[in-house]
N, C-alpha and C. Protein backbone atom coordinates (compact mmCIF):
# COMPACT_ATOMS: atom_id res chain seq x y z
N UNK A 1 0.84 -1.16 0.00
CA UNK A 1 0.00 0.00 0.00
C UNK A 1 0.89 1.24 0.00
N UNK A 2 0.62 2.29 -0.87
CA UNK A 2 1.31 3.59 -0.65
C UNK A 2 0.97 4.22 0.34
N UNK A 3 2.35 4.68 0.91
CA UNK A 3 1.45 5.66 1.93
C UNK A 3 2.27 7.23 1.73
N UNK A 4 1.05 7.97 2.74
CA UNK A 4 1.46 9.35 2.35
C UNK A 4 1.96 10.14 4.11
N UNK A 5 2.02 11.29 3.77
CA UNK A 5 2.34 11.76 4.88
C UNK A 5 1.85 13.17 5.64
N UNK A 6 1.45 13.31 6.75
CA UNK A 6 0.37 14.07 7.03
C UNK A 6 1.12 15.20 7.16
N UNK A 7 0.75 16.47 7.14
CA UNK A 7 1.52 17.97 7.30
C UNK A 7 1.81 17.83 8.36
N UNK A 8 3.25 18.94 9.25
CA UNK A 8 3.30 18.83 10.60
C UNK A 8 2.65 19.35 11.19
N UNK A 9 2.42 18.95 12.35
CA UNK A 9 1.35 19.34 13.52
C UNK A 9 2.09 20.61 14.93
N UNK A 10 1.84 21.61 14.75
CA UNK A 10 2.25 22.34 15.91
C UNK A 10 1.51 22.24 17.20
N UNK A 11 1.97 21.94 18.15
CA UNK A 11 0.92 22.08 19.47
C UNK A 11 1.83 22.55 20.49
N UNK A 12 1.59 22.68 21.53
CA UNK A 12 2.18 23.85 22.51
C UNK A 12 3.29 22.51 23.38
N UNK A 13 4.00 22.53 23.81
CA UNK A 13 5.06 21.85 24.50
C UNK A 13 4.34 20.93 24.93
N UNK A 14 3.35 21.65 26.25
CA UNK A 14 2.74 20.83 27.46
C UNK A 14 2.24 19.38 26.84
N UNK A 15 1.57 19.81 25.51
CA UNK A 15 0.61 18.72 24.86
C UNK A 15 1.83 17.50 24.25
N UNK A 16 2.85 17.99 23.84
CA UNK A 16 3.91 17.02 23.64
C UNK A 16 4.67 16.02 24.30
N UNK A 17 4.69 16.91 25.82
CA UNK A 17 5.53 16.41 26.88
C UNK A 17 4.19 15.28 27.04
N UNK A 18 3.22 15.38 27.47
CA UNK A 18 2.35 14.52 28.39
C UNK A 18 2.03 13.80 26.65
N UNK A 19 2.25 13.96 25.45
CA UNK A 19 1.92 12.50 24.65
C UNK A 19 3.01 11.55 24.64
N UNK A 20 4.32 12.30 24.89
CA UNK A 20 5.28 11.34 24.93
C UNK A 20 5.59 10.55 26.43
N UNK A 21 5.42 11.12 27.42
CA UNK A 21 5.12 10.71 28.75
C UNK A 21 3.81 9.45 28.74
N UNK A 22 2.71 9.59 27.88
CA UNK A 22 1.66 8.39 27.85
C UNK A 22 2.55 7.16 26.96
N UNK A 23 3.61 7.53 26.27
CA UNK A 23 3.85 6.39 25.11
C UNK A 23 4.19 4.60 25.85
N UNK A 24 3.70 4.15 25.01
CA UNK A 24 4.02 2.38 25.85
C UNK A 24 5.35 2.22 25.16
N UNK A 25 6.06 1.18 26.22
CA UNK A 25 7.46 0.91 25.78
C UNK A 25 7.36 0.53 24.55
N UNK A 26 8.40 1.35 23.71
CA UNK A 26 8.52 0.59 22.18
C UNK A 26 7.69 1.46 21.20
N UNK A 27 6.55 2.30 21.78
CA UNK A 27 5.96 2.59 20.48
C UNK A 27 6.34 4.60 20.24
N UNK A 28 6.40 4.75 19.10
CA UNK A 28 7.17 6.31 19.24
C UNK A 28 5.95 7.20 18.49
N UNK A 29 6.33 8.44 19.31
CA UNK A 29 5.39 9.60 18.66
C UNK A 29 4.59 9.19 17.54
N UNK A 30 5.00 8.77 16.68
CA UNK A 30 4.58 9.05 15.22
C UNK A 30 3.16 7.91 15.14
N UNK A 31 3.34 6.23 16.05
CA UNK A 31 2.64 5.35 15.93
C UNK A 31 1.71 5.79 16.39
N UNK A 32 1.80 6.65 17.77
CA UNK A 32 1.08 7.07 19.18
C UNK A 32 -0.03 8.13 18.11
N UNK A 33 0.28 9.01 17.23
CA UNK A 33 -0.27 9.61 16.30
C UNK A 33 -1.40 9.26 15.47
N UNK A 34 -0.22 8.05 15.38
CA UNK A 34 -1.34 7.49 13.55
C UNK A 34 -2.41 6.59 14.16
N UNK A 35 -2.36 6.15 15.33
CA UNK A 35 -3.52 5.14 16.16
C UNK A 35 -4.37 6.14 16.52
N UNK A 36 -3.91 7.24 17.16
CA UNK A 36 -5.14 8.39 17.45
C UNK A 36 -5.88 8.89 16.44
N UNK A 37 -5.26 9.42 14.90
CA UNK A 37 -5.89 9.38 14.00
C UNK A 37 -6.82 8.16 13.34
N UNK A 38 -6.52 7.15 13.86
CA UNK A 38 -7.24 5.77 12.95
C UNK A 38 -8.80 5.59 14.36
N UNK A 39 -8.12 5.84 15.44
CA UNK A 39 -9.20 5.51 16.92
C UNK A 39 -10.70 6.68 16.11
N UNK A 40 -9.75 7.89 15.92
CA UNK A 40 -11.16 9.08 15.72
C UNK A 40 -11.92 8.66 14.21
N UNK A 41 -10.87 8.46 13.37
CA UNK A 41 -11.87 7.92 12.36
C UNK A 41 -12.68 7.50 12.75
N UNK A 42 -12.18 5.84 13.19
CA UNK A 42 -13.56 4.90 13.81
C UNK A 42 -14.38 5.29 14.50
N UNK A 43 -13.91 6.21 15.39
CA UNK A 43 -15.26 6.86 16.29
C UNK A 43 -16.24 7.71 15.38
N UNK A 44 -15.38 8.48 14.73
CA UNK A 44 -16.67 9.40 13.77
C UNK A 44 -17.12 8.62 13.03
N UNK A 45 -16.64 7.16 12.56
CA UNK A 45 -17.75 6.55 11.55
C UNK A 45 -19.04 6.14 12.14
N UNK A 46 -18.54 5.47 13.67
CA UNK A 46 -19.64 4.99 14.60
C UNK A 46 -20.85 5.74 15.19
N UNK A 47 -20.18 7.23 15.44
CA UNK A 47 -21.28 8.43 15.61
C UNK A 47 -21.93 8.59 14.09
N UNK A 48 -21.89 8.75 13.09
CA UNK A 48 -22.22 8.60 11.88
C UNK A 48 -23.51 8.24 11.51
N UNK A 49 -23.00 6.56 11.68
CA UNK A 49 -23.98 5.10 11.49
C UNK A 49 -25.06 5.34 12.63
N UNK A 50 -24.44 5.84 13.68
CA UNK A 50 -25.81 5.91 15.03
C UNK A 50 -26.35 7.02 14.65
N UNK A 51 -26.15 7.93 14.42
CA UNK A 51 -26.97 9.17 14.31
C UNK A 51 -28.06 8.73 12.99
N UNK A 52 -27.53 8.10 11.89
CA UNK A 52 -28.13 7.72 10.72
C UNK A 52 -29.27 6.52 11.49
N UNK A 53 -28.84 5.85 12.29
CA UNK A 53 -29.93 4.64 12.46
C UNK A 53 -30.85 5.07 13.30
N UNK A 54 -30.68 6.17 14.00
CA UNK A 54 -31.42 6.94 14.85
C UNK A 54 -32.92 7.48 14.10
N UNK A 55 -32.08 8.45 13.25
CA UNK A 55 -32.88 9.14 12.36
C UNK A 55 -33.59 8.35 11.36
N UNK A 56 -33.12 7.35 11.28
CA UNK A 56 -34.48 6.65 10.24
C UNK A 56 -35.55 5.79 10.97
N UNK A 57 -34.75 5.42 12.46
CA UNK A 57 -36.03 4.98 13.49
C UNK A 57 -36.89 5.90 13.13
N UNK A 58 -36.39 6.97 13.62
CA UNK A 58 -37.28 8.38 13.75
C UNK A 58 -38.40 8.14 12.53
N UNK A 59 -38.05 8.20 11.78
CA UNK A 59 -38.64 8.49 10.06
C UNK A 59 -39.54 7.02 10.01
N UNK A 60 -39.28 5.95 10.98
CA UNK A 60 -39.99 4.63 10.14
C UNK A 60 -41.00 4.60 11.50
N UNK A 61 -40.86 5.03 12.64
CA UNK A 61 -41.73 5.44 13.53
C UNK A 61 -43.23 6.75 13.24
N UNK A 62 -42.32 7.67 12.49
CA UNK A 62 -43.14 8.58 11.94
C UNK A 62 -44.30 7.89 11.22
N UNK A 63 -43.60 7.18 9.94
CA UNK A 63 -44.54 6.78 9.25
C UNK A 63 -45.36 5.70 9.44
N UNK A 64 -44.85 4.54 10.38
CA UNK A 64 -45.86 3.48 10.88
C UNK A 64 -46.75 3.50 12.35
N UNK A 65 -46.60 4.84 12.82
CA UNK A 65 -47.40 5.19 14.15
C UNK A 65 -46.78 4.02 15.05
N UNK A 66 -45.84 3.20 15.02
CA UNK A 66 -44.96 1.69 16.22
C UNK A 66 -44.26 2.72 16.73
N UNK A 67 -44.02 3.09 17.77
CA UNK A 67 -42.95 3.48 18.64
C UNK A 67 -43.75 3.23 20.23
N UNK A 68 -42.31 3.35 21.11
CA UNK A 68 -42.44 2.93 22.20
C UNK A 68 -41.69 4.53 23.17
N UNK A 69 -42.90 4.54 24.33
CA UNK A 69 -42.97 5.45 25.28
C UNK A 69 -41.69 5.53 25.48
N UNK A 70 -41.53 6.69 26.13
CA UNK A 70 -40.41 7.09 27.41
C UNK A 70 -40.73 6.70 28.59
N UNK A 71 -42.20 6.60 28.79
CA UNK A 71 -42.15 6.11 30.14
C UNK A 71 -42.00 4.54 30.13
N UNK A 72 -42.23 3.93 28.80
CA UNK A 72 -42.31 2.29 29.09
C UNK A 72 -40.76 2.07 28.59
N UNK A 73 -39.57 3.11 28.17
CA UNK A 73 -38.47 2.92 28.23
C UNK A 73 -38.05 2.73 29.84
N UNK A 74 -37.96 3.67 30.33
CA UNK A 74 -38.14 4.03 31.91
C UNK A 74 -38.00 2.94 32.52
N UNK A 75 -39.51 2.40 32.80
CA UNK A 75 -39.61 1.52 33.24
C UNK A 75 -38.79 0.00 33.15
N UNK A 76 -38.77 -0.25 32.05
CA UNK A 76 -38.12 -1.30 31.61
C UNK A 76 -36.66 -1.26 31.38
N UNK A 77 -35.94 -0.35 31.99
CA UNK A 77 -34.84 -0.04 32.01
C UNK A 77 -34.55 0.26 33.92
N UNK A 78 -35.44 0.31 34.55
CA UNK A 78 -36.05 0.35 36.31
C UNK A 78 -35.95 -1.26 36.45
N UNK A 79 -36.43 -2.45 35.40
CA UNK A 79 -36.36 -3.85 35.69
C UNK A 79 -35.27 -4.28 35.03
N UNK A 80 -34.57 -3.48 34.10
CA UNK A 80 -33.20 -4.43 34.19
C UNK A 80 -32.01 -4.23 35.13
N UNK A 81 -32.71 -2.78 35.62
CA UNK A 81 -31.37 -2.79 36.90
C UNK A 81 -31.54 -3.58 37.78
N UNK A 82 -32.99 -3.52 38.22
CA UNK A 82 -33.24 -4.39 39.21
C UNK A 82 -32.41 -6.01 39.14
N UNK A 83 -33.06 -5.76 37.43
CA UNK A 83 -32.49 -7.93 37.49
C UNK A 83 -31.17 -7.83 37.51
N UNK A 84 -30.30 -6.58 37.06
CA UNK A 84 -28.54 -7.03 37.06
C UNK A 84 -28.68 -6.80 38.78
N UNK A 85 -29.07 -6.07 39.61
CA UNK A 85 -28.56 -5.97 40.92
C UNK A 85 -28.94 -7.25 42.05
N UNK A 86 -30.18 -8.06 41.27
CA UNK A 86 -29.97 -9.18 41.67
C UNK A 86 -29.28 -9.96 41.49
N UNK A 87 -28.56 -10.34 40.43
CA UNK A 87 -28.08 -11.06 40.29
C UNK A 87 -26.59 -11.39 40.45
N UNK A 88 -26.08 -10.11 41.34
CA UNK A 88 -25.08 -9.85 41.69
C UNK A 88 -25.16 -10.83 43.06
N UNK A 89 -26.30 -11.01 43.54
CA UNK A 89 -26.67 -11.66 44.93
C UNK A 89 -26.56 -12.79 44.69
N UNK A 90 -26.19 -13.83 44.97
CA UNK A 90 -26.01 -15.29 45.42
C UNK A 90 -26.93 -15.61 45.80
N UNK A 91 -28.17 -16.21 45.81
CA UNK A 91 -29.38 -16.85 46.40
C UNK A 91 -30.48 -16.48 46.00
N UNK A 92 -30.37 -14.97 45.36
CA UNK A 92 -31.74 -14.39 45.49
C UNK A 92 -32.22 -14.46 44.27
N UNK A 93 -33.55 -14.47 43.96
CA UNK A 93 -34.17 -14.41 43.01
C UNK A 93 -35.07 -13.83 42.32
N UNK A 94 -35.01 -12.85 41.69
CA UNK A 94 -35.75 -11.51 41.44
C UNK A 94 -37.25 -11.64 41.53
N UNK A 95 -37.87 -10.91 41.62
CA UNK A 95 -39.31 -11.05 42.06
C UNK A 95 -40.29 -11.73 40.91
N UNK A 96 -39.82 -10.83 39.75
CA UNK A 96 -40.84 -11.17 38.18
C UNK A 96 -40.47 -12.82 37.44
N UNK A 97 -39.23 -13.12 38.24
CA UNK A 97 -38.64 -14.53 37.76
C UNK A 97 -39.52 -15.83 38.67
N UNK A 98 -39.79 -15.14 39.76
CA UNK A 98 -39.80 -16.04 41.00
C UNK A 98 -41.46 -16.56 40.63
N UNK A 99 -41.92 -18.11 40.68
CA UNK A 99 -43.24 -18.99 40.52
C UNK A 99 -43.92 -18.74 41.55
C-alpha cells in the first residue's frame, strides 16, 4: 500500500511532553499519532452510522405510528437494573422470575 504523509502538527510543549510521557514501551510519537488518527476515524464513523440509524427509526416510527414510550423505556430499564442488581446476589431471586 502507498502511503502518504500528514503535514506537521504544531501544538504547545505541554501537549507534547504529556503525549510522549503516555507512550508504551517501544511505540514512538509518530505510531502514538497514527492510532489516534485511525481511533477518531472509527469513532466518527460509529457516531455517523448511530446518528443515521437513529434518524431513520425516527422516520420509520413517523410513518408506521410503532414506537415505544419514554415512560415504558423508563420503566423497563427500572427492571433491568433491578435484574442485574440481583443477580449480583447469590441466592436471590428476582421477584418477576420467581413462581
Amino acid at each position: 500500500m502507498k502511503t502518504a504523509t500528514f503535514p506537521s502538527l504544531r501544538v504547545e510543549q505541554e501537549l507534547q511532553e504529556a503525549a510522549e510521557q503516555s507512550l508504551h514501551e517501544g511505540e514512538t510519537l509518530s505510531s502514538f499519532v497514527e492510532q489516534s488518527i485511525r481511533e477518531s476515524i472509527e469513532r466518527r464513523r460509529y457516531q455517523r452510522e448511530f446518528l443515521a440509524r437513529g434518524l431513520a427509526s425516527r422516520e420509520d416510527a413517523k410513518r408506521t405510528g410503532n414506537s415505544v414510550s419514554s415512560e415504558a423505556v423508563l420503566r423497563l430499564e427500572g427492571m433491568l437494573a433491578a435484574a442485574k442488581s440481583a443477580a449480583v446476589r447469590p441466592g436471590r431471586i428476582p421477584h418477576f422470575y420467581a413462581s
